[in-house]
Structure formats: C-alpha cells, structure tokens
PDB file of N, CA and C in Angstrom:
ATOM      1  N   UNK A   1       0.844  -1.187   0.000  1.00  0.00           N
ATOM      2  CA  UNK A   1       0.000   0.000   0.000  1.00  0.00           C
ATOM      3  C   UNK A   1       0.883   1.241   0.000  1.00  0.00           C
ATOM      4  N   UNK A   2       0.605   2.432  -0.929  1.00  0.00           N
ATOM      5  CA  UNK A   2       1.042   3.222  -0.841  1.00  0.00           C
ATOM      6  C   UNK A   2       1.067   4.107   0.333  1.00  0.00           C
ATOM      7  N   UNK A   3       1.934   4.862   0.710  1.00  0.00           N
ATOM      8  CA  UNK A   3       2.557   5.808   1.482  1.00  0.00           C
ATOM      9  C   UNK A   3       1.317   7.041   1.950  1.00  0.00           C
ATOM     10  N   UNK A   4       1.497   8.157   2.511  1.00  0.00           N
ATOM     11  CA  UNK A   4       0.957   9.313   2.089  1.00  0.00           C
ATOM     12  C   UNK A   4       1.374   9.964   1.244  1.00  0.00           C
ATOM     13  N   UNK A   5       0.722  10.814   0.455  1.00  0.00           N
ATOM     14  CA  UNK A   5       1.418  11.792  -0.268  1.00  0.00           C
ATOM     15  C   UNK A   5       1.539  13.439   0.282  1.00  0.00           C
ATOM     16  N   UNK A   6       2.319  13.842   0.122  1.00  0.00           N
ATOM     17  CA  UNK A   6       2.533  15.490   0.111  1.00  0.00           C
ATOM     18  C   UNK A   6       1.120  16.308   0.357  1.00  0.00           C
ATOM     19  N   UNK A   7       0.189  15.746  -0.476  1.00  0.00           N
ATOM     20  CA  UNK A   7      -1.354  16.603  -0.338  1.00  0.00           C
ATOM     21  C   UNK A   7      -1.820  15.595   0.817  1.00  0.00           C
ATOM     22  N   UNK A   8      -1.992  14.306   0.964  1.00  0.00           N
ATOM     23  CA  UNK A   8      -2.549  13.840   2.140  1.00  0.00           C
ATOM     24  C   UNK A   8      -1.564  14.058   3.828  1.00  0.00           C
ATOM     25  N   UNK A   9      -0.465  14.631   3.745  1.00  0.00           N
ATOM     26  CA  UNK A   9       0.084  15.361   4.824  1.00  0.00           C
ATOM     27  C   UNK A   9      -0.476  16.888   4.940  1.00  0.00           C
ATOM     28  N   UNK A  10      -0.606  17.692   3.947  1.00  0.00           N
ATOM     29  CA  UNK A  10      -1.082  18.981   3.791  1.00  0.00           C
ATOM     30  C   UNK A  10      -2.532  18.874   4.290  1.00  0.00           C
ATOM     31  N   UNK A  11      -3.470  17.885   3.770  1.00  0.00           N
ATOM     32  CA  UNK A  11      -4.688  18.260   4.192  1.00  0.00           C
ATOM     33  C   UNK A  11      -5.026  17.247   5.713  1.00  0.00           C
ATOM     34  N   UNK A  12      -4.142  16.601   6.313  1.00  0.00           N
ATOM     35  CA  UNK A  12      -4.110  16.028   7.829  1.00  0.00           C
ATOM     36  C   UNK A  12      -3.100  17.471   8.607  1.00  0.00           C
ATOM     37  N   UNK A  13      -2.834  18.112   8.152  1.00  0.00           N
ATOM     38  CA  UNK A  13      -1.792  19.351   9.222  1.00  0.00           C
ATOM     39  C   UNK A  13      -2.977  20.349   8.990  1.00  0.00           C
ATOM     40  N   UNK A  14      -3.689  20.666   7.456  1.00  0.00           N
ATOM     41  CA  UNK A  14      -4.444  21.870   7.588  1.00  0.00           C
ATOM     42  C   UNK A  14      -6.032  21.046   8.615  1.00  0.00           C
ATOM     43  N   UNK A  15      -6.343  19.844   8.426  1.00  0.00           N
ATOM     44  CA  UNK A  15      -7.607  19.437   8.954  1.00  0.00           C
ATOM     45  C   UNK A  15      -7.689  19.835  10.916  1.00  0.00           C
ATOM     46  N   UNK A  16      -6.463  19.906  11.172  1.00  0.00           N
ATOM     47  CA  UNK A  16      -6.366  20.410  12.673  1.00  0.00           C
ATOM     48  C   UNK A  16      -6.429  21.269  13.051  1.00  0.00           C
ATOM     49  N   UNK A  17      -7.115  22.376  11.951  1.00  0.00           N
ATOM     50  CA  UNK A  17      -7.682  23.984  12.222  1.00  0.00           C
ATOM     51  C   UNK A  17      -9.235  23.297  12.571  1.00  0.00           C
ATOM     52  N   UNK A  18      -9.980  23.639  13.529  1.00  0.00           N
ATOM     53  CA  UNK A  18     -11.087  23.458  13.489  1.00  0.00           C
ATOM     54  C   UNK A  18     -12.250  24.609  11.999  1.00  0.00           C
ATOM     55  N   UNK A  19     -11.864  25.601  12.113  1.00  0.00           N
ATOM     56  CA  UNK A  19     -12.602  26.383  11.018  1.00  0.00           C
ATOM     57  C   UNK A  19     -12.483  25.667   9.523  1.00  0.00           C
ATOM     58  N   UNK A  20     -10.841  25.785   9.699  1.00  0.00           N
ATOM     59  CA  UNK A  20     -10.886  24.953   8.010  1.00  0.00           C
ATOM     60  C   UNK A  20     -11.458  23.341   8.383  1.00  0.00           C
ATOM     61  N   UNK A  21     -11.471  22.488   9.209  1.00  0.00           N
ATOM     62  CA  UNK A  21     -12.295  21.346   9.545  1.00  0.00           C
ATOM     63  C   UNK A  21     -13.964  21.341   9.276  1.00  0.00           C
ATOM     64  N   UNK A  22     -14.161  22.361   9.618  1.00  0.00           N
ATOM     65  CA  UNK A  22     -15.690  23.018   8.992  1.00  0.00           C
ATOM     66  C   UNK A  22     -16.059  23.297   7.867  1.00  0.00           C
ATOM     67  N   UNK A  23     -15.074  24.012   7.093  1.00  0.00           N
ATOM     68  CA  UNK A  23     -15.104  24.545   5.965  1.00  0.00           C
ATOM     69  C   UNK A  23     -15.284  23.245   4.977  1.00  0.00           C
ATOM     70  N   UNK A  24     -14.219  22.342   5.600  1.00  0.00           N
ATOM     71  CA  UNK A  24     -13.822  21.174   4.438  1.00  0.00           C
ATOM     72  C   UNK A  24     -15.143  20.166   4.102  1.00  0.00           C
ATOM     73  N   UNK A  25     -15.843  19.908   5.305  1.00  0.00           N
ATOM     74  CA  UNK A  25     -17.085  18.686   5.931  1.00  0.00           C
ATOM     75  C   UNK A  25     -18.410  19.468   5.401  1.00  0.00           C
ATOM     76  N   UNK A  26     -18.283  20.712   5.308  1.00  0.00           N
ATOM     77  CA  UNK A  26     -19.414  21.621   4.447  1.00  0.00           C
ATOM     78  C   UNK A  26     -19.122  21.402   3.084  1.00  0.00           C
ATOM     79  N   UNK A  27     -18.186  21.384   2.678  1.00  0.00           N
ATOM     80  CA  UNK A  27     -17.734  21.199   1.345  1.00  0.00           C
ATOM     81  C   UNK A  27     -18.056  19.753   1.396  1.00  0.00           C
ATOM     82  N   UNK A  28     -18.007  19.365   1.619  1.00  0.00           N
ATOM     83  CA  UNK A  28     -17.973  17.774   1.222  1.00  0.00           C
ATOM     84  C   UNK A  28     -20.210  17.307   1.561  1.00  0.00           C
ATOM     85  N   UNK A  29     -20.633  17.784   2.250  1.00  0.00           N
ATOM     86  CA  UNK A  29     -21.922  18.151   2.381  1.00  0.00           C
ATOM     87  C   UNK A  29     -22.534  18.865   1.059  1.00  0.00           C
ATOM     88  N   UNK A  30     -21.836  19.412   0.767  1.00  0.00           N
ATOM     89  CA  UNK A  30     -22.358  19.960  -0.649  1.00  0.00           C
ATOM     90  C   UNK A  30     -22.440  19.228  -2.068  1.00  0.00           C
ATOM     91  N   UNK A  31     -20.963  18.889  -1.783  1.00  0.00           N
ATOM     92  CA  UNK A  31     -20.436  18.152  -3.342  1.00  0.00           C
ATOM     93  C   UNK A  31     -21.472  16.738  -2.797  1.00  0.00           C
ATOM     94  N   UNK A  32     -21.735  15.797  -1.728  1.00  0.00           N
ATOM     95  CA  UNK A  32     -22.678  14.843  -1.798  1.00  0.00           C
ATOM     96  C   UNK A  32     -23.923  15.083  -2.401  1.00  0.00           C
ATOM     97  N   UNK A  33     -24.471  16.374  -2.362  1.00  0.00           N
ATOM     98  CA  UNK A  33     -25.999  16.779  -3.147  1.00  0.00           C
ATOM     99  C   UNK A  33     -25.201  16.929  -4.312  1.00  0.00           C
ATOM    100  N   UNK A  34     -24.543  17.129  -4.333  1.00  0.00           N
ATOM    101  CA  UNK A  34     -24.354  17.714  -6.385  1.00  0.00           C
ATOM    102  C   UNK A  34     -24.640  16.341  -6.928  1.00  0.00           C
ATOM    103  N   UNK A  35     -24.037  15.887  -6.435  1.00  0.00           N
ATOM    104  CA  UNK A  35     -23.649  14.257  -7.119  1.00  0.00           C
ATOM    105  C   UNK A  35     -24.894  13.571  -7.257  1.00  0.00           C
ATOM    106  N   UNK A  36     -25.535  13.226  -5.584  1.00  0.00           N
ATOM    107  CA  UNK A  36     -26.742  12.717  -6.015  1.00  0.00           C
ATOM    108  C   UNK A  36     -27.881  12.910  -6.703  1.00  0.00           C
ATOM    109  N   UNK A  37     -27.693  13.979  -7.356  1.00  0.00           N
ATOM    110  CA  UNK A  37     -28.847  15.156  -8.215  1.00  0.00           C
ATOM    111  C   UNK A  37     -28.531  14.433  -9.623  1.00  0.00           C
ATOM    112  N   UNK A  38     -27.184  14.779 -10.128  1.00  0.00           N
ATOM    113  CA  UNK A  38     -26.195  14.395 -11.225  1.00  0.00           C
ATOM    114  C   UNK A  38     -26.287  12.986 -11.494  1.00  0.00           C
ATOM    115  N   UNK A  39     -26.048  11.930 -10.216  1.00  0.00           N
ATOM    116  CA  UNK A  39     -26.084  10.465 -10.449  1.00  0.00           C
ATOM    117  C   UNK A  39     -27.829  10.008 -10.855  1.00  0.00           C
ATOM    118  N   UNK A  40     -29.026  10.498  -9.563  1.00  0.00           N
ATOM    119  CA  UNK A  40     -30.117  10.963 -10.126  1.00  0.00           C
ATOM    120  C   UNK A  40     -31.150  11.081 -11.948  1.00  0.00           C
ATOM    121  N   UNK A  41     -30.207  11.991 -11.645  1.00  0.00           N
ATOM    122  CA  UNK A  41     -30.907  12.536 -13.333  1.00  0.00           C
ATOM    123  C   UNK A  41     -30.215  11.652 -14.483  1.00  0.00           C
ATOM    124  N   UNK A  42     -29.305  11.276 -14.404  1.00  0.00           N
ATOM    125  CA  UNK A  42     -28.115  10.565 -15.480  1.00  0.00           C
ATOM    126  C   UNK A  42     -29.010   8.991 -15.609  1.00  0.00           C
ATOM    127  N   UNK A  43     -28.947   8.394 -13.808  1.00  0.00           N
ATOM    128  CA  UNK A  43     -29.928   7.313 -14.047  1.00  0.00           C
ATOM    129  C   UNK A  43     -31.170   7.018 -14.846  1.00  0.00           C
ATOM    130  N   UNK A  44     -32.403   8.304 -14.998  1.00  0.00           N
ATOM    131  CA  UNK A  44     -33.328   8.792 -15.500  1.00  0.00           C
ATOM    132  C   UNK A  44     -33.150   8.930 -17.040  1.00  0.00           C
ATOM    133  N   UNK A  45     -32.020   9.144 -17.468  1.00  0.00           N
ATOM    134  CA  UNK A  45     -32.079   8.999 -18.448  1.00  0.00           C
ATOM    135  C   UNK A  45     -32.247  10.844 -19.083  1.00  0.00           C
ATOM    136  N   UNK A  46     -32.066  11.983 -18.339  1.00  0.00           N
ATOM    137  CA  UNK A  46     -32.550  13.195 -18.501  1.00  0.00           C
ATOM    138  C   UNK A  46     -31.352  14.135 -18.825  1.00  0.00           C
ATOM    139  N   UNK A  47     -31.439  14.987 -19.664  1.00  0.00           N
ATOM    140  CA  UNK A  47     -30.107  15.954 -19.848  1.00  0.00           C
ATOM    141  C   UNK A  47     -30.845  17.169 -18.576  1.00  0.00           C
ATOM    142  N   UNK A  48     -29.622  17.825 -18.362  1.00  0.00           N
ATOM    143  CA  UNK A  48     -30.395  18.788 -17.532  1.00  0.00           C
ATOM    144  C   UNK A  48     -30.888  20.154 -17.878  1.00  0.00           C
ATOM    145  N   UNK A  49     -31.728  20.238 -19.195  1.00  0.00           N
ATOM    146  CA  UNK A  49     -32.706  20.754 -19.842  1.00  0.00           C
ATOM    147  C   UNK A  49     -33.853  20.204 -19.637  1.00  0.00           C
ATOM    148  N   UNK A  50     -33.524  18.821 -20.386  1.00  0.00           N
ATOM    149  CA  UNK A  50     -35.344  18.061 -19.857  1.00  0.00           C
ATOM    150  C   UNK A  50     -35.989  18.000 -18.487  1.00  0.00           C
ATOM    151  N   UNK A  51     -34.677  17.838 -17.560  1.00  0.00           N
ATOM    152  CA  UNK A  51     -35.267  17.935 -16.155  1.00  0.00           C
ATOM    153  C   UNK A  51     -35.778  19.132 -15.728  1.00  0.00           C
ATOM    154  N   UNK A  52     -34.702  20.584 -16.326  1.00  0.00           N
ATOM    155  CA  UNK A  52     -35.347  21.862 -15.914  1.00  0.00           C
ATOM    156  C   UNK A  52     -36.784  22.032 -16.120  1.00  0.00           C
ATOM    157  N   UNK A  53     -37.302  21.702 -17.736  1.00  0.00           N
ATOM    158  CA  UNK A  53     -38.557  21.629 -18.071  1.00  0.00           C
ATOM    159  C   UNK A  53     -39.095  21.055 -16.765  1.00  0.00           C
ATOM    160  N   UNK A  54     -39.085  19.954 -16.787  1.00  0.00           N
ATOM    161  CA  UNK A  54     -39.864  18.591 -15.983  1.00  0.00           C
ATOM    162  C   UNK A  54     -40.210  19.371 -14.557  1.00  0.00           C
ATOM    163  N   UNK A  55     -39.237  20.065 -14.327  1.00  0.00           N
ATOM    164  CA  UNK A  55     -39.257  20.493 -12.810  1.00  0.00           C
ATOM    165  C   UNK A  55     -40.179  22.616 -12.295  1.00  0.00           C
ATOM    166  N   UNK A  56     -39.686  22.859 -14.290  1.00  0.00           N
ATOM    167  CA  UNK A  56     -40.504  23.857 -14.302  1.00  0.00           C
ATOM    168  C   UNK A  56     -39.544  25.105 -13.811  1.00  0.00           C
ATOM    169  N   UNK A  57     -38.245  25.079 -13.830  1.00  0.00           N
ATOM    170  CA  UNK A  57     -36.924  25.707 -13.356  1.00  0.00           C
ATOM    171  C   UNK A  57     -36.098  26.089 -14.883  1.00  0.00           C
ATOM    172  N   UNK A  58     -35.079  26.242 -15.021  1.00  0.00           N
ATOM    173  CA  UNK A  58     -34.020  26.528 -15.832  1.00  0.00           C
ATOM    174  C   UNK A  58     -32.799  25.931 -15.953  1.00  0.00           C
ATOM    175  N   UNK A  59     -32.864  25.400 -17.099  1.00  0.00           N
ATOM    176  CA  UNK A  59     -31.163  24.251 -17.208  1.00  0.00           C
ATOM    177  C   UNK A  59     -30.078  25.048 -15.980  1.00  0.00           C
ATOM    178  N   UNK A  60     -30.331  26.310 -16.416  1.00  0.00           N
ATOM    179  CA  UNK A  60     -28.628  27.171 -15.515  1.00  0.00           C
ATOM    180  C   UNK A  60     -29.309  26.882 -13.997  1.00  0.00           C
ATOM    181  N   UNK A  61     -30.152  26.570 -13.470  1.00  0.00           N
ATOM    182  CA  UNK A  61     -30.175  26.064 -11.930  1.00  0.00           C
ATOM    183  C   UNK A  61     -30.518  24.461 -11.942  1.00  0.00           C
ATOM    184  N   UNK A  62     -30.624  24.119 -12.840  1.00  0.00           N
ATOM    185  CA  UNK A  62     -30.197  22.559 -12.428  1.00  0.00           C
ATOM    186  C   UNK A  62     -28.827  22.371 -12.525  1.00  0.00           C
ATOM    187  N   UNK A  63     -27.928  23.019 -13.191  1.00  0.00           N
ATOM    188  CA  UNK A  63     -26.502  22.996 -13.503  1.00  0.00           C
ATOM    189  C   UNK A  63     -25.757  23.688 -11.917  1.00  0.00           C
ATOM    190  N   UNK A  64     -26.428  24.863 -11.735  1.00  0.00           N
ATOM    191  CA  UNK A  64     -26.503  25.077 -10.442  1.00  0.00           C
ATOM    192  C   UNK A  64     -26.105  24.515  -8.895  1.00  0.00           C
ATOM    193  N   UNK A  65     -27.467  23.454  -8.777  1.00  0.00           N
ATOM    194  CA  UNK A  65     -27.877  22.357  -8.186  1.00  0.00           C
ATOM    195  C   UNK A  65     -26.873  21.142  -7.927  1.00  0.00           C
ATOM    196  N   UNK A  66     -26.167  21.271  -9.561  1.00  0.00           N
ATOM    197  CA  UNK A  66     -25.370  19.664  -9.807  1.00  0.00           C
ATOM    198  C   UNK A  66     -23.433  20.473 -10.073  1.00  0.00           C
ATOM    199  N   UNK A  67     -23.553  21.514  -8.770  1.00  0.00           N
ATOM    200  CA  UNK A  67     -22.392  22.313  -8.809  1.00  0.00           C
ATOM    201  C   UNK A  67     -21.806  21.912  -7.144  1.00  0.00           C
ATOM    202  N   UNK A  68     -20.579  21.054  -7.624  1.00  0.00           N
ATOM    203  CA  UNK A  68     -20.455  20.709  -6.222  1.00  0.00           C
ATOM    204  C   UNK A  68     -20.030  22.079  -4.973  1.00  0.00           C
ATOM    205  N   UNK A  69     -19.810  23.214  -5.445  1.00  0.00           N
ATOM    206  CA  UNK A  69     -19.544  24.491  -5.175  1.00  0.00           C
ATOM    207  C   UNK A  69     -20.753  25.535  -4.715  1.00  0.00           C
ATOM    208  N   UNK A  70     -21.575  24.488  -5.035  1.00  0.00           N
ATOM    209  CA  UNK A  70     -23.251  25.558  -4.833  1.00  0.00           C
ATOM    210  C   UNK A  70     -23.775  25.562  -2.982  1.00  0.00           C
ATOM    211  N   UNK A  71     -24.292  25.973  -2.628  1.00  0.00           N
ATOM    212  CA  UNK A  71     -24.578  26.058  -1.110  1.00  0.00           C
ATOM    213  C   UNK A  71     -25.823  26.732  -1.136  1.00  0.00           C
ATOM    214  N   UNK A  72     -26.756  27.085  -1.933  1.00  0.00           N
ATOM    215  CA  UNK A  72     -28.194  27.897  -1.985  1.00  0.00           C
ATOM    216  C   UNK A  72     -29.078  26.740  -2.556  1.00  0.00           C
ATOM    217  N   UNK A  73     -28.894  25.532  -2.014  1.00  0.00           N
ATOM    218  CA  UNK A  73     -30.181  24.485  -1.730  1.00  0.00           C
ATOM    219  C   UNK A  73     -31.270  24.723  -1.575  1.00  0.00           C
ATOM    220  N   UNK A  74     -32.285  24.888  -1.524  1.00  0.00           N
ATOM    221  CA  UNK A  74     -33.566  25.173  -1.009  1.00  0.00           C
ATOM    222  C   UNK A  74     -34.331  23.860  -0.885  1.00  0.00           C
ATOM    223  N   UNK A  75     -34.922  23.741   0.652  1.00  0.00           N
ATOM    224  CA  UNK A  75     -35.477  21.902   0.639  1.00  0.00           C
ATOM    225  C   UNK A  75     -36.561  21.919  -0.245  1.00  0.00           C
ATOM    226  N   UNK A  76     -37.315  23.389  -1.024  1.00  0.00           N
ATOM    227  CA  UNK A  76     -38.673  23.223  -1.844  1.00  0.00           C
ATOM    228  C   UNK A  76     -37.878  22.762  -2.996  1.00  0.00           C
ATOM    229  N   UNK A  77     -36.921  22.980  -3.789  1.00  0.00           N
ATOM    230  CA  UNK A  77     -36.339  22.698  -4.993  1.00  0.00           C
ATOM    231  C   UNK A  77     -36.017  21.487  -5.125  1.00  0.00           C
ATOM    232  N   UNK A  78     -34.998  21.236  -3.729  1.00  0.00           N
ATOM    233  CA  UNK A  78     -34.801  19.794  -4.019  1.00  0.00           C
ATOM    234  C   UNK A  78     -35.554  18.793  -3.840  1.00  0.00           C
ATOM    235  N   UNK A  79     -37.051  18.986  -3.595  1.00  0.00           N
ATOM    236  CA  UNK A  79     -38.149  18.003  -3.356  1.00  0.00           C
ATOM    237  C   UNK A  79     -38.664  17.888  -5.343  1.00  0.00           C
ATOM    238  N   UNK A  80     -38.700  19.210  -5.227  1.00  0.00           N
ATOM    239  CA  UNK A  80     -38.784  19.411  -6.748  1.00  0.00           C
ATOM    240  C   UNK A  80     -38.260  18.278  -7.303  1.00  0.00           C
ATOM    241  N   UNK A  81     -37.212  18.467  -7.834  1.00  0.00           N
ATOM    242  CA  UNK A  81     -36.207  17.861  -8.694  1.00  0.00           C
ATOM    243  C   UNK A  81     -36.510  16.151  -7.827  1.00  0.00           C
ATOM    244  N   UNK A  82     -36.464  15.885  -6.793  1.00  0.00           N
ATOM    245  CA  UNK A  82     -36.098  15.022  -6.495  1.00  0.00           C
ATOM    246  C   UNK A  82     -37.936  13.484  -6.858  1.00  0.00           C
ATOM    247  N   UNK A  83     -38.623  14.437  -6.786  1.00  0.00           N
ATOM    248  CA  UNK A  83     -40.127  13.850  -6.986  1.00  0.00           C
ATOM    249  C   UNK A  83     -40.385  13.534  -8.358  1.00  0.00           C
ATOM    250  N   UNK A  84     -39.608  14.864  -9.618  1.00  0.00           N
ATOM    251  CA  UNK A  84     -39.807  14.311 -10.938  1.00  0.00           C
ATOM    252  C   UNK A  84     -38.759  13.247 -11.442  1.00  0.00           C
ATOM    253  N   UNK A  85     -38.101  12.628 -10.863  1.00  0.00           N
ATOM    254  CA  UNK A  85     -37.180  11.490 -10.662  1.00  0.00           C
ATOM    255  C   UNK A  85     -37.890  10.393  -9.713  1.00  0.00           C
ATOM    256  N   UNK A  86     -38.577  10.635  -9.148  1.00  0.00           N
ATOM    257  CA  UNK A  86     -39.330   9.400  -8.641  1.00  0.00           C
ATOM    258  C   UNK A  86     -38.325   9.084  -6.963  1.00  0.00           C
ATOM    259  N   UNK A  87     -37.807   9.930  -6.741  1.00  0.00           N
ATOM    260  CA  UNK A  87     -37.187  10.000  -5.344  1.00  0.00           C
ATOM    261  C   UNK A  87     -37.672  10.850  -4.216  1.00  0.00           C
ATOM    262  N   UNK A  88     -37.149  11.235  -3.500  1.00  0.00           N
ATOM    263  CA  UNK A  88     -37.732  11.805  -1.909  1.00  0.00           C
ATOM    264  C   UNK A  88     -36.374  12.453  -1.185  1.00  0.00           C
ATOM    265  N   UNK A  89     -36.426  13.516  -0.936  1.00  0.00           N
ATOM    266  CA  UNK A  89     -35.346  13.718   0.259  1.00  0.00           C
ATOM    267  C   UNK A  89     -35.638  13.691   1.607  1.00  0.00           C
ATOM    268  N   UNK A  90     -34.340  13.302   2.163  1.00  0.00           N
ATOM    269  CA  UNK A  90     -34.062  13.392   3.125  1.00  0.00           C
ATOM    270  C   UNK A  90     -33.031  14.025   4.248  1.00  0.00           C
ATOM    271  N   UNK A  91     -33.400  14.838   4.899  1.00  0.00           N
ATOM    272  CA  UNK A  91     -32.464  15.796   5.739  1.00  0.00           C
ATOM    273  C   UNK A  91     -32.519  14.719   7.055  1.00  0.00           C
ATOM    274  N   UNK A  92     -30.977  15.062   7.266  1.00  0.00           N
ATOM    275  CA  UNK A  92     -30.933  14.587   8.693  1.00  0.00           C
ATOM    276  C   UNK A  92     -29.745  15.505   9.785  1.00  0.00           C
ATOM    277  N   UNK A  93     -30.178  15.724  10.661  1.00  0.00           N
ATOM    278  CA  UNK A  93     -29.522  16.601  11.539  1.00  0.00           C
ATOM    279  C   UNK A  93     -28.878  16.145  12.516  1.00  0.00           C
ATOM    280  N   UNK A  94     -28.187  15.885  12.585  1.00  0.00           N
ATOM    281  CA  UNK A  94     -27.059  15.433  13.545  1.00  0.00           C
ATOM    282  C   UNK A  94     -26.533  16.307  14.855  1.00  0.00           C
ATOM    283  N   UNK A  95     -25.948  16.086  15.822  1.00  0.00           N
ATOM    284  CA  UNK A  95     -25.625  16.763  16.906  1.00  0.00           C
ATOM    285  C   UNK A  95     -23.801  16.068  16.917  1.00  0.00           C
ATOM    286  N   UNK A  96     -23.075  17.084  17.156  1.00  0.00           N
ATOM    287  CA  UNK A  96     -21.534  15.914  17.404  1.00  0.00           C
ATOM    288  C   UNK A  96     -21.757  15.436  18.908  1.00  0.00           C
ATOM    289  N   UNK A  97     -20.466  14.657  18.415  1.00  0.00           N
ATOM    290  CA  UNK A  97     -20.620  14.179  20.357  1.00  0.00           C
ATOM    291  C   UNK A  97     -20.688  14.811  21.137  1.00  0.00           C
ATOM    292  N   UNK A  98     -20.699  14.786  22.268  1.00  0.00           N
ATOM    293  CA  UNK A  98     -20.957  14.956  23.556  1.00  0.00           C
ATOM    294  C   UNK A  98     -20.717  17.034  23.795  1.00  0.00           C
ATOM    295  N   UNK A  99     -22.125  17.292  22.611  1.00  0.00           N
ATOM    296  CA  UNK A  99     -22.405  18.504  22.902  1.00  0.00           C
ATOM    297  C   UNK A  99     -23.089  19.202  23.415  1.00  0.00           C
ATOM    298  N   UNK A 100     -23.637  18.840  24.968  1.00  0.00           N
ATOM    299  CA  UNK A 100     -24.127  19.509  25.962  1.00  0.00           C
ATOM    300  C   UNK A 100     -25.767  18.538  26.073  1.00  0.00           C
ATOM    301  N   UNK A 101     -26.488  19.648  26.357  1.00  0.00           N
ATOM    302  CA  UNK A 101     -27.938  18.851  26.145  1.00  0.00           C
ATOM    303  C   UNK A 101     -28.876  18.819  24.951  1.00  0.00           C
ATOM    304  N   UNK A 102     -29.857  18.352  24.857  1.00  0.00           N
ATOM    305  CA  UNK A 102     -31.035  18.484  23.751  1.00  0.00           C
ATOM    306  C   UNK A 102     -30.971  19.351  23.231  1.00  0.00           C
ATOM    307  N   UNK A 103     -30.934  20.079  22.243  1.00  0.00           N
ATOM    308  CA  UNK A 103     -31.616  21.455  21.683  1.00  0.00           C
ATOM    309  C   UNK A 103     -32.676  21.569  21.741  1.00  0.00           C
ATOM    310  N   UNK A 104     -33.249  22.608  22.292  1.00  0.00           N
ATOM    311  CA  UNK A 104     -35.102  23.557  22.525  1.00  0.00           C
ATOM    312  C   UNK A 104     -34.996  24.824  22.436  1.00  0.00           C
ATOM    313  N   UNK A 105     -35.974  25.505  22.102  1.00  0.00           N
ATOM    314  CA  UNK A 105     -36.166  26.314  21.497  1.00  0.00           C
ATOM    315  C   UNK A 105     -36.286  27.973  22.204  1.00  0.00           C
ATOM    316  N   UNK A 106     -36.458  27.129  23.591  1.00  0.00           N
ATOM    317  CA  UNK A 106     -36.377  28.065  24.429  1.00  0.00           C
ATOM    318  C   UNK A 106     -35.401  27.953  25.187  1.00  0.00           C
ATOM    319  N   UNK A 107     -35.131  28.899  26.333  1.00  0.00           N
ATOM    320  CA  UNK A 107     -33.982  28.685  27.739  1.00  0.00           C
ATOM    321  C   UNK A 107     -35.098  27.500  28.972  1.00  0.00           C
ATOM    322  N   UNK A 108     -34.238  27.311  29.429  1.00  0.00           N
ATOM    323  CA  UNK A 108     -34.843  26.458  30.875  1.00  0.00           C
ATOM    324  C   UNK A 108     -35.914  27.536  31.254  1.00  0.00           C
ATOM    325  N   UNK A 109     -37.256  27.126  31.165  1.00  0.00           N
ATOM    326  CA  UNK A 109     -38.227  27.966  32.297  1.00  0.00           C
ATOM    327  C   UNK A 109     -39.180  26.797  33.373  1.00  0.00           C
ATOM    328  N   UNK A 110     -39.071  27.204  34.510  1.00  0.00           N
ATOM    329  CA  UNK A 110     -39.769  26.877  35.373  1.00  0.00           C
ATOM    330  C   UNK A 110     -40.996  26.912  34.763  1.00  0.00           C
ATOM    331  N   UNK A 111     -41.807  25.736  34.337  1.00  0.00           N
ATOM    332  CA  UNK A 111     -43.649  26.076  33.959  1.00  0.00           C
ATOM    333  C   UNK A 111     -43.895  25.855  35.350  1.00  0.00           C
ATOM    334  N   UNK A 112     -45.037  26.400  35.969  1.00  0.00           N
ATOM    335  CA  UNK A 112     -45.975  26.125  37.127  1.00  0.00           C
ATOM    336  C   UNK A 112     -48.033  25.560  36.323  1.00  0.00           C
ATOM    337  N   UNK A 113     -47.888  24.560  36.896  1.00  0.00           N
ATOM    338  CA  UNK A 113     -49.417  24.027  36.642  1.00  0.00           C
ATOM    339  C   UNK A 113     -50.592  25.173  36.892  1.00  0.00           C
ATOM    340  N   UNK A 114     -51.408  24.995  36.519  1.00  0.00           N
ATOM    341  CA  UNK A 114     -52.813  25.592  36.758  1.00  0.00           C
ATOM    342  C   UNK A 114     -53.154  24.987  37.313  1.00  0.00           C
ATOM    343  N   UNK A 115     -54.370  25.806  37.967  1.00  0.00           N
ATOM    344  CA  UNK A 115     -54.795  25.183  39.518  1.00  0.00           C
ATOM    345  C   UNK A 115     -56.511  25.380  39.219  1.00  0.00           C
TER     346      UNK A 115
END
C-alpha cells in the first residue's frame, strides 16, 4: 500500500484547524448533493434541460444544483427535482458528540401548573 502523499500530509496538518475542519465537511456536504442530483438525473435517463422543463426551473439552476460548489439548496427545490425522478429527500440533523444537552427552542423555564 502506498505511502501518504505530500497533499494527504497537507490536508491532515491543515484538517487540525477546526474552522478549516468546517469549511472542508461543508464542502464535502455539498459536493454529496451535487452528485446525487447528477447520479439521479443521469440514471433517468434526462439531460439537464429536460429535467429543468420537468421540474418547471431553468437548465442554468439545475446545472446550479449539480455544482459541487453551490450552497443555496432550497429543501422546496430539491423536493422538486427530487419527486420528478421518482425520489424523496431526506435531511438529517445530527448533533456531534458529547455537545451539551437536547436542543429547545427556548432557555430552561420553570412552567408552574394551573390550579
């Protein structure tokens, strides 16, 4: 098995910035929708003209969409696109480890019952 290379030392020394660690896992969050849009439509059999039609949008935002560089998702679009393909999305939200408690929406309040 090969070694590391020069770029896989560069991006294990830069991955120990937490910001650029963020930056990179967003990027990589992104380019996964491009792809599955791209792998998607290709399966279908669709250039991404016919799908724009299909979806009622514009080739230049399905091209958009299938830009691993893009970050202006919208969950109405991609239900769009994803329904005239005969698919469904799915968001899932994650918490990292051991980051405090539940998320709610409010602060801790004391409720008191009615009487």
């Amino acid at each position: 098995m090969k070694g590391k290379t020069n770029f896989d030392r560069y991006l294990d020394d830069q991955l120990r910035d937490p910001a650029f660690a963020a930056r990179f896992k967003d990027a990589g969050e992104a380019w996964d929708v491009a792809m599955q849009i791209t792998a998607l439509r290709k399966e279908a059999g669709l250039s991404q003209r016919e799908l724009a039609k299909r979806v009622g949008t514009s080739q230049q935002q399905i091209s958009r969409l299938e830009s691993p560089g893009y970050e202006g998702h919208s969950l109405s679009m991609l239900r769009r696109v994803a329904q005239v393909m005969g698919a469904s999305v799915r968001v899932q939200i994650e918490r990292g480890r051991g980051k405090g408690k539940p998320a709610v929406a409010e602060n801790d309040v004391a409720y008191q019952r009615k009487r």
